[in-house]
Protein backbone atom coordinates (compact mmCIF):
# COMPACT_ATOMS: atom_id res chain seq x y z
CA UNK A 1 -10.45 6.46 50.10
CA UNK A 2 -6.64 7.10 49.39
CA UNK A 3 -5.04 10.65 48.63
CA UNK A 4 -4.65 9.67 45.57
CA UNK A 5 -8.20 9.53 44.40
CA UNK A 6 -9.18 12.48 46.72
CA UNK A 7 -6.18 14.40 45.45
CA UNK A 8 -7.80 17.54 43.22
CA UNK A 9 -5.17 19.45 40.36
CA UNK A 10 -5.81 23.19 41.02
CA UNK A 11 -7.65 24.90 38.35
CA UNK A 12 -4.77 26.89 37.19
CA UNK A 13 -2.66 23.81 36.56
CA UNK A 14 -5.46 22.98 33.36
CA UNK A 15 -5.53 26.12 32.29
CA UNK A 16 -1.82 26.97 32.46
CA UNK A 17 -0.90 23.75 30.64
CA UNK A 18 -3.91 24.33 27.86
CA UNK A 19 -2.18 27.71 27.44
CA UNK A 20 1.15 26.05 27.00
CA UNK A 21 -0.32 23.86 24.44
CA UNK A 22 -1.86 26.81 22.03
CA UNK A 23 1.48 28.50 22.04
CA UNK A 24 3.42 25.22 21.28
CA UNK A 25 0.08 24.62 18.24
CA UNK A 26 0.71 28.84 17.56
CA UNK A 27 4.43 27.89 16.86
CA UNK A 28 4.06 24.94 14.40
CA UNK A 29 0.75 26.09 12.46
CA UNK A 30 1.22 29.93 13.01
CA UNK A 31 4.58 31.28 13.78
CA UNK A 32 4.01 34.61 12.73
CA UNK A 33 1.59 35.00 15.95
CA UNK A 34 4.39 35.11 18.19
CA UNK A 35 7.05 36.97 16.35
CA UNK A 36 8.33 39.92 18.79
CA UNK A 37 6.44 42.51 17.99
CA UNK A 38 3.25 40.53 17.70
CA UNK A 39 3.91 39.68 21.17
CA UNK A 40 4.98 42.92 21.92
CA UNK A 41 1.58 44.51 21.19
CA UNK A 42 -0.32 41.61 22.69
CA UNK A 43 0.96 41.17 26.02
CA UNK A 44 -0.29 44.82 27.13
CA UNK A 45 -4.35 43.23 26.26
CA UNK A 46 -3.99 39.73 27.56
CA UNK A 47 -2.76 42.58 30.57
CA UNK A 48 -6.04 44.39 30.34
CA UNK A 49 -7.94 41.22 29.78
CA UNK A 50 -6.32 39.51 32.96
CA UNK A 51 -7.50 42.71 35.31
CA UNK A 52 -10.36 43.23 34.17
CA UNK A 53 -12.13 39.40 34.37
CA UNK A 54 -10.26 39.48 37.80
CA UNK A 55 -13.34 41.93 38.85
CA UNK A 56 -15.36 39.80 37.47
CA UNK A 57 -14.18 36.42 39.36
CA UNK A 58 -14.88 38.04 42.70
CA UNK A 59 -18.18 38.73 41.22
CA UNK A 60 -19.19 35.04 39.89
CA UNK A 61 -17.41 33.73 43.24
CA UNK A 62 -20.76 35.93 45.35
CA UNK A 63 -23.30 34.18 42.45
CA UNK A 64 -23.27 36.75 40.01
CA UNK A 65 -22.72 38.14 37.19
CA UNK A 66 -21.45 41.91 36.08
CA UNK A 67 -22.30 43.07 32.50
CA UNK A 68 -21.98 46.28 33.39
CA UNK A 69 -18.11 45.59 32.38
CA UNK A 70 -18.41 47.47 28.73
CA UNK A 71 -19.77 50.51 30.49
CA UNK A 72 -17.64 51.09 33.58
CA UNK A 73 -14.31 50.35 31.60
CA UNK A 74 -15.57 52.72 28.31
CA UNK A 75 -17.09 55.29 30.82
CA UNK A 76 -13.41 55.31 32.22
CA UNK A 77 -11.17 55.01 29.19
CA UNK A 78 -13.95 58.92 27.96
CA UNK A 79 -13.00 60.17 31.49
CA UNK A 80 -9.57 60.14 31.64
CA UNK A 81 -8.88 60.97 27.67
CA UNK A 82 -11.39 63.73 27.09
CA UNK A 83 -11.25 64.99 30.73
CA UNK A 84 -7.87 66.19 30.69
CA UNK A 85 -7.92 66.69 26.53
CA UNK A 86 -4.37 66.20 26.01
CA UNK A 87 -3.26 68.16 28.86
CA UNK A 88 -1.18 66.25 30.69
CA UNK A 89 -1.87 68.34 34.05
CA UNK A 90 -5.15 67.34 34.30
CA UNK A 91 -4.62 63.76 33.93
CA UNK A 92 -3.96 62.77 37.75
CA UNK A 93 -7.41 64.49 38.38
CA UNK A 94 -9.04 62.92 35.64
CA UNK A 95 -7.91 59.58 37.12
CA UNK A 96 -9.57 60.14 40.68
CA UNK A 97 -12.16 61.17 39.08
CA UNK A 98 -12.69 57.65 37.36
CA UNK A 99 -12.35 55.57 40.31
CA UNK A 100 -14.76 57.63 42.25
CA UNK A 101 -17.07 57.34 39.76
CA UNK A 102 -16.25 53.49 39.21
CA UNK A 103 -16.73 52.97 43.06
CA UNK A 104 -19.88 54.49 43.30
CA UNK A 105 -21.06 52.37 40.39
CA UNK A 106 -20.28 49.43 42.16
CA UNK A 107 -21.41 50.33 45.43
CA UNK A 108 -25.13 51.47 43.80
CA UNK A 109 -25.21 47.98 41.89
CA UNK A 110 -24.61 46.06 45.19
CA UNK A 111 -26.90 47.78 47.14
CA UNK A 112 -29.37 47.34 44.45
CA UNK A 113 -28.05 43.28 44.61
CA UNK A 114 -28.33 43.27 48.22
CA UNK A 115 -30.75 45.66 49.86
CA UNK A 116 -34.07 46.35 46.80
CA UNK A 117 -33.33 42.64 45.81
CA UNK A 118 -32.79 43.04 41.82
CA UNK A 119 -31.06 40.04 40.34
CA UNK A 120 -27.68 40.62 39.21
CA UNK A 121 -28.33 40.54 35.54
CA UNK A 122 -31.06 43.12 35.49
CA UNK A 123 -28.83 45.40 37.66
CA UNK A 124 -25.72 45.73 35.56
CA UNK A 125 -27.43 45.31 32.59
CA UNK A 126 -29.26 48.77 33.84
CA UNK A 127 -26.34 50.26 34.94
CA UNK A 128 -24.54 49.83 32.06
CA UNK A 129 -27.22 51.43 30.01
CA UNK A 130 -27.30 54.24 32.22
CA UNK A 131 -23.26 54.23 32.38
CA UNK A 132 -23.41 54.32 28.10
CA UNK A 133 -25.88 57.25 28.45
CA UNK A 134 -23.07 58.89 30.25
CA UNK A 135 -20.34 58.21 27.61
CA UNK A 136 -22.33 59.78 24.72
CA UNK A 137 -23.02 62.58 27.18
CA UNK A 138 -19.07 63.21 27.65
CA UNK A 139 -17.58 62.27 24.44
CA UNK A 140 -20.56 63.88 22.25
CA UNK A 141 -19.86 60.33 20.39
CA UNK A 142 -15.82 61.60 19.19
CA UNK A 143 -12.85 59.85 20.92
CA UNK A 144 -10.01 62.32 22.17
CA UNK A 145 -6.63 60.88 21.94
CA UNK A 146 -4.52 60.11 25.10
CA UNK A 147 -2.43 62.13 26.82
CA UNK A 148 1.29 61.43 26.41
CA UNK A 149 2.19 60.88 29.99
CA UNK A 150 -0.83 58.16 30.18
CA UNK A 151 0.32 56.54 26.95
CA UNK A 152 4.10 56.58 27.55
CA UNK A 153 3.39 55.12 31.07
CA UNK A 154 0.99 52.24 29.84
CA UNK A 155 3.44 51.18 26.76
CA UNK A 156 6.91 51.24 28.88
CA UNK A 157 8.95 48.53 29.98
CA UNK A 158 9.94 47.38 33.70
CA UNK A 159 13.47 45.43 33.07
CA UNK A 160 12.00 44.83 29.46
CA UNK A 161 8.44 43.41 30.78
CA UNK A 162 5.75 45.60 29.91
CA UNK A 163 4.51 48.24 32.36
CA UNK A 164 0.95 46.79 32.03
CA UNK A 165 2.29 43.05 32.24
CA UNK A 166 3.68 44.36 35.74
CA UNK A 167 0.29 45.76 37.15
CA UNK A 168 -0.90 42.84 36.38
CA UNK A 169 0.82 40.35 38.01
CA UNK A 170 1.12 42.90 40.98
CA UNK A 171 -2.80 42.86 40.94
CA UNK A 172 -2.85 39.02 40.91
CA UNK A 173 -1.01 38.89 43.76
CA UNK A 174 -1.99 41.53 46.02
CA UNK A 175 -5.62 39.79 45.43
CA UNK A 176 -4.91 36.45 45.63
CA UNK A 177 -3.00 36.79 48.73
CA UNK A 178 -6.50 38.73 50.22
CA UNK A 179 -8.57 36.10 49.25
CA UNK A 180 -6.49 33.11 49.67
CA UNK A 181 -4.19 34.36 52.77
CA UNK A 182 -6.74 36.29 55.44
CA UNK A 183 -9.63 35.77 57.52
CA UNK A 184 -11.55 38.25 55.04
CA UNK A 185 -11.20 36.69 51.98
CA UNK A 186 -11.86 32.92 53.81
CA UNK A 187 -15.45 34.75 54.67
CA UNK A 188 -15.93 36.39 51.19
CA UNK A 189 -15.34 32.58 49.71
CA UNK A 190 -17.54 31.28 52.66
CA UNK A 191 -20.76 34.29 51.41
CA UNK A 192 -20.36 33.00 47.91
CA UNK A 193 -20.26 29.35 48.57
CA UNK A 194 -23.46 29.42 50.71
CA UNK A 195 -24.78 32.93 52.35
CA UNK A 196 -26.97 31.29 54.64
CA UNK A 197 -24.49 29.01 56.35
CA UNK A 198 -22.33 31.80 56.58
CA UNK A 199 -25.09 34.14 58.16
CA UNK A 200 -25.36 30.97 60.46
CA UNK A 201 -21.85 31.09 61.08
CA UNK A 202 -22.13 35.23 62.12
CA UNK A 203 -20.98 36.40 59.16
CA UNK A 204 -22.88 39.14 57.31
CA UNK A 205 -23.12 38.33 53.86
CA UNK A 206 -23.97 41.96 52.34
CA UNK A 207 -20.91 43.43 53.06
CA UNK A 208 -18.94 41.25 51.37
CA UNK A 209 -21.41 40.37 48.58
CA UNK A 210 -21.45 44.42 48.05
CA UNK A 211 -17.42 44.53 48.38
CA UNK A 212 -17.53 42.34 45.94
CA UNK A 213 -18.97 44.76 43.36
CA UNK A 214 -17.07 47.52 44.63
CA UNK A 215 -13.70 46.20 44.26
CA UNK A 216 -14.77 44.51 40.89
CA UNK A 217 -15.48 47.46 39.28
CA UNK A 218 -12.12 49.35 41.29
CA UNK A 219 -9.76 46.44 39.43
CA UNK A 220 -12.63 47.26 35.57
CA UNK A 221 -11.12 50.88 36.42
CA UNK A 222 -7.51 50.02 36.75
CA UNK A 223 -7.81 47.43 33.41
CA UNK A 224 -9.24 50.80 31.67
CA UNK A 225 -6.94 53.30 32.67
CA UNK A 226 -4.01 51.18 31.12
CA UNK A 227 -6.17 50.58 28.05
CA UNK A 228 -6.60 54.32 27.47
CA UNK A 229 -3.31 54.33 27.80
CA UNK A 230 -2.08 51.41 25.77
CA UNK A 231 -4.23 52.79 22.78
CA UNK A 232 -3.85 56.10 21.52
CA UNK A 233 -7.04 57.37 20.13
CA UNK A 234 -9.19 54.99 22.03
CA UNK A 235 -12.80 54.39 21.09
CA UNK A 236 -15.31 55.63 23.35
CA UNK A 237 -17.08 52.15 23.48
CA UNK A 238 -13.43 50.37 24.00
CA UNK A 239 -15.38 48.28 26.93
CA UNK A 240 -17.22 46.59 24.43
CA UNK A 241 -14.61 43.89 23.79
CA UNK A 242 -14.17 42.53 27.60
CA UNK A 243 -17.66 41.26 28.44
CA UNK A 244 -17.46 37.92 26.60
CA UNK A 245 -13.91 37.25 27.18
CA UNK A 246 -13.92 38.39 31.29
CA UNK A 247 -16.84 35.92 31.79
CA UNK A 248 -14.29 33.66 29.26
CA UNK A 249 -11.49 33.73 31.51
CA UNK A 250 -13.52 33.35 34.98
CA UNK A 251 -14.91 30.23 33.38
CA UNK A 252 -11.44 28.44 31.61
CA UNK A 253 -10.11 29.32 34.97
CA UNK A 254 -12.11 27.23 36.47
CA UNK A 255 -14.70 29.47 38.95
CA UNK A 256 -18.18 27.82 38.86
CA UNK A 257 -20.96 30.25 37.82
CA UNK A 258 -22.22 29.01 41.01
CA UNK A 259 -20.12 30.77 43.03
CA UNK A 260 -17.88 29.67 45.72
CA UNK A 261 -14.12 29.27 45.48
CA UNK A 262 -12.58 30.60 42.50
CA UNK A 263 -8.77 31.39 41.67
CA UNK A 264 -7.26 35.10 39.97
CA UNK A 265 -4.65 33.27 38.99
CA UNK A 266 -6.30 30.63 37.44
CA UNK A 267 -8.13 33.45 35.91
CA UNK A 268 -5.11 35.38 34.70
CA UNK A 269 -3.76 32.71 32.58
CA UNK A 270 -7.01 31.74 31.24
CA UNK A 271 -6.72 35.90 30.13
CA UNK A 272 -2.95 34.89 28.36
CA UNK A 273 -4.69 31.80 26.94
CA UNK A 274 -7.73 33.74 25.00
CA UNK A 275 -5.87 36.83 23.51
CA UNK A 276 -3.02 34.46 22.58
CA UNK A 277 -6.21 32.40 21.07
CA UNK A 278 -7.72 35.42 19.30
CA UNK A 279 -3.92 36.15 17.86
CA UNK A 280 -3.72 32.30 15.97
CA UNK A 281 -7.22 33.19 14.96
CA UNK A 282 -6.71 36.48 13.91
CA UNK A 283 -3.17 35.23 11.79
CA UNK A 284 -4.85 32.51 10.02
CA UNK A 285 -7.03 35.31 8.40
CA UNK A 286 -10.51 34.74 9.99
CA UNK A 287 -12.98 37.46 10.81
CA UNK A 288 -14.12 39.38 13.86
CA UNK A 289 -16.99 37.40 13.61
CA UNK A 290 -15.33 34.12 13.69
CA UNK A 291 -13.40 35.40 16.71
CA UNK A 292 -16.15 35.92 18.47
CA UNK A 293 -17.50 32.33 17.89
CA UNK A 294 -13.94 31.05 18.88
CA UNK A 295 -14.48 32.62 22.17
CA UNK A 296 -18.01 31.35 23.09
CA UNK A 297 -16.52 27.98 21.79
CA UNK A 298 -13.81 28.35 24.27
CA UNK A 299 -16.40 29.32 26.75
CA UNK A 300 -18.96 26.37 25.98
CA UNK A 301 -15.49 23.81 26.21
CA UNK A 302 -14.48 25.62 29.81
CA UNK A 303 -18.09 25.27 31.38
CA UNK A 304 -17.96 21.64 30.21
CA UNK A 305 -14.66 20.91 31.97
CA UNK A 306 -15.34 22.30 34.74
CA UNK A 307 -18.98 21.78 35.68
CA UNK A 308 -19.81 18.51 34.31
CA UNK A 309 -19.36 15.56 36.60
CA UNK A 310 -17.24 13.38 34.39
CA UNK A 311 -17.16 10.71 37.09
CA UNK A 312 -21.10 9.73 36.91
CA UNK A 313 -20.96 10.24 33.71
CA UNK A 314 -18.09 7.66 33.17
CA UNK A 315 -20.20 5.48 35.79
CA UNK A 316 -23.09 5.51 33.62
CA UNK A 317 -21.27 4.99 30.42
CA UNK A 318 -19.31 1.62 31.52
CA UNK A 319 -21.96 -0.50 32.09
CA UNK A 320 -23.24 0.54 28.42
CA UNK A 321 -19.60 0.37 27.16
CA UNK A 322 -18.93 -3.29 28.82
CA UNK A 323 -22.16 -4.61 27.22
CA UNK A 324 -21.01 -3.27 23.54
CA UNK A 325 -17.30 -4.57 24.27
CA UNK A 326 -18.46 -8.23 24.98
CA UNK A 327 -19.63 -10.48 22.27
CA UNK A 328 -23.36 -11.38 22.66
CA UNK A 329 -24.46 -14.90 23.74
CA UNK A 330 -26.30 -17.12 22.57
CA UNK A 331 -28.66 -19.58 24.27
CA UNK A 332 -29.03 -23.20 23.64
């Protein structure tokens, strides 16, 4: 078989040029979508977005599946907003105190994963129950508004790129290159492809199936930190908004829900692509509602890219097609 036909496009190469495509479509149908200031205020989500379904890639790539996403982001954005109350003194502790408790969520759902056996759905689908519990405990159901060093820090400018924009890409890279670039991540992408081979192989697969979750829910903590920042009064259920969309962008990036190898950059785009989607949606005056069926469209269209095996099914098709293309004939 030649290179040619073996030769595969990396997943971010669809994704990037679909993404190209709804801006050029967002230009001609609905320029208003990407007017400056538009932009401007979307950029800092598509930021959050992009972080945030990062966690969830490295989860999908160990064969799960987090929704425990609203709760660990909205648990965070109540910590650090009511926990420091303004002051801007307390804010530094208020953020420790959110990645403690973020780590220890994701080290409790992997052990639960790994060690009692619980699938992955009815774990973080606990969790985040319990984690929502917590919210109502802390906020008493009001939101606090930011403090002003938070919210001046997550709406600045690096060089005229937004602060959050920067994170972001930094976070891209600094996980891509772990996954992609050292022995470690070649393992962790070994566990999720198949943990028994790699258990064959000496590697254990708990550690890294339970890193997974732990650095998942590190990267939901960073993602909510900039979006208590990036709003001011933020809503104690802010979280809310990412599950759909994280699973979204894992998905359009091209990461099978199988696990395996998966790409954060891939991801990341696919993150650009669905809050630029949700802005053309949003200008052409549709709901919420018709938003959110947008997104499980998009969602339905990425797993059918991505998992179905268009060459059998062109295979099966052409016999079918040449039959219908041929005139019939007749005997005698």
């Amino acid at each position: 078989m030649s290179a040619l036909t073996t030769y595969k496009r990396p997943a971010w190469t669809v994704i990037a040029i679909a993404t190209l495509a709804l801006f050029v479509v967002s230009k001609v149908v609905e320029p208003d979508s990407l007017r400056g200031s538009v932009l401007q205020g979307m950029l800092p989500f598509a930021a959050v977005l992009a972080i945030a379904a990062m966690g969830q890639t490295l989860i999908i790539q160990q064969r799960g599946i987090d929704l425990s996403v609203p709760g660990v982001m909205s648990l965070v954005v109540v910590i650090v907003t009511h926990n420091p109350n303004g002051d801007n003194g307390k804010l530094l502790g208020a953020i420790l105190l959110a990645f403690l408790v973020s780590i220890a969520s994701g080290l409790v759902v992997g052990l639960l994963v790994t060690r009692v056996g619980i699938t992955p759905i009815v774990t973080t689908l606990g969790v985040n129950a319990l984690l929502f519990g917590e919210i109502v405990t802390i906020s008493k159901g009001s939101p606090t508004t930011t403090t002003s060093d938070l919210h001046d820090f997550a709406t600045g400018h690096v060089l005229g790129i937004p602060t959050t924009i920067v994170i972001a890409v930094i976070i891209m890279a600094l996980v891509s290159f772990v996954i992609k670039g050292t022995t470690i991540g070649r393992r962790f992408e070994a566990v999720g492809a198949n943990a028994r081979a790699a258990r064959a192989a000496g590697i254990e697969p708990m550690r890294y199936q339970v890193g997974a979750y732990v650095a998942a829910n590190i990267l939901y903590c960073c993602a909510a930190i900039l979006l208590a920042g990036a709003v001011t009064t933020p809503s104690i259920f802010s979280g809310n908004d990412y599950l759909l969309p994280t699973v979204a962008a894992v998905v359009l990036g091209g990461t099978s829900l199988l696990g395996g190898v998966g790409s954060v950059t891939a991801t990341a785009v696919a993150a650009l692509f669905l809050t630029q989607l949700d802005q053309f949606v949003l200008a052409t005056g549709a709901s919420s509602a018709v938003q959110n069926l947008v997104q499980a469209a998009a969602l339905t269209l990425g797993i059918a890219v991505y998992s179905v095996n268009w060459a059998a099914v062109r295979t099966r098709l052409r016999p079918a097609l040449a039959a219908g293309g041929s005139p019939p004939v007749r005997s005698g």
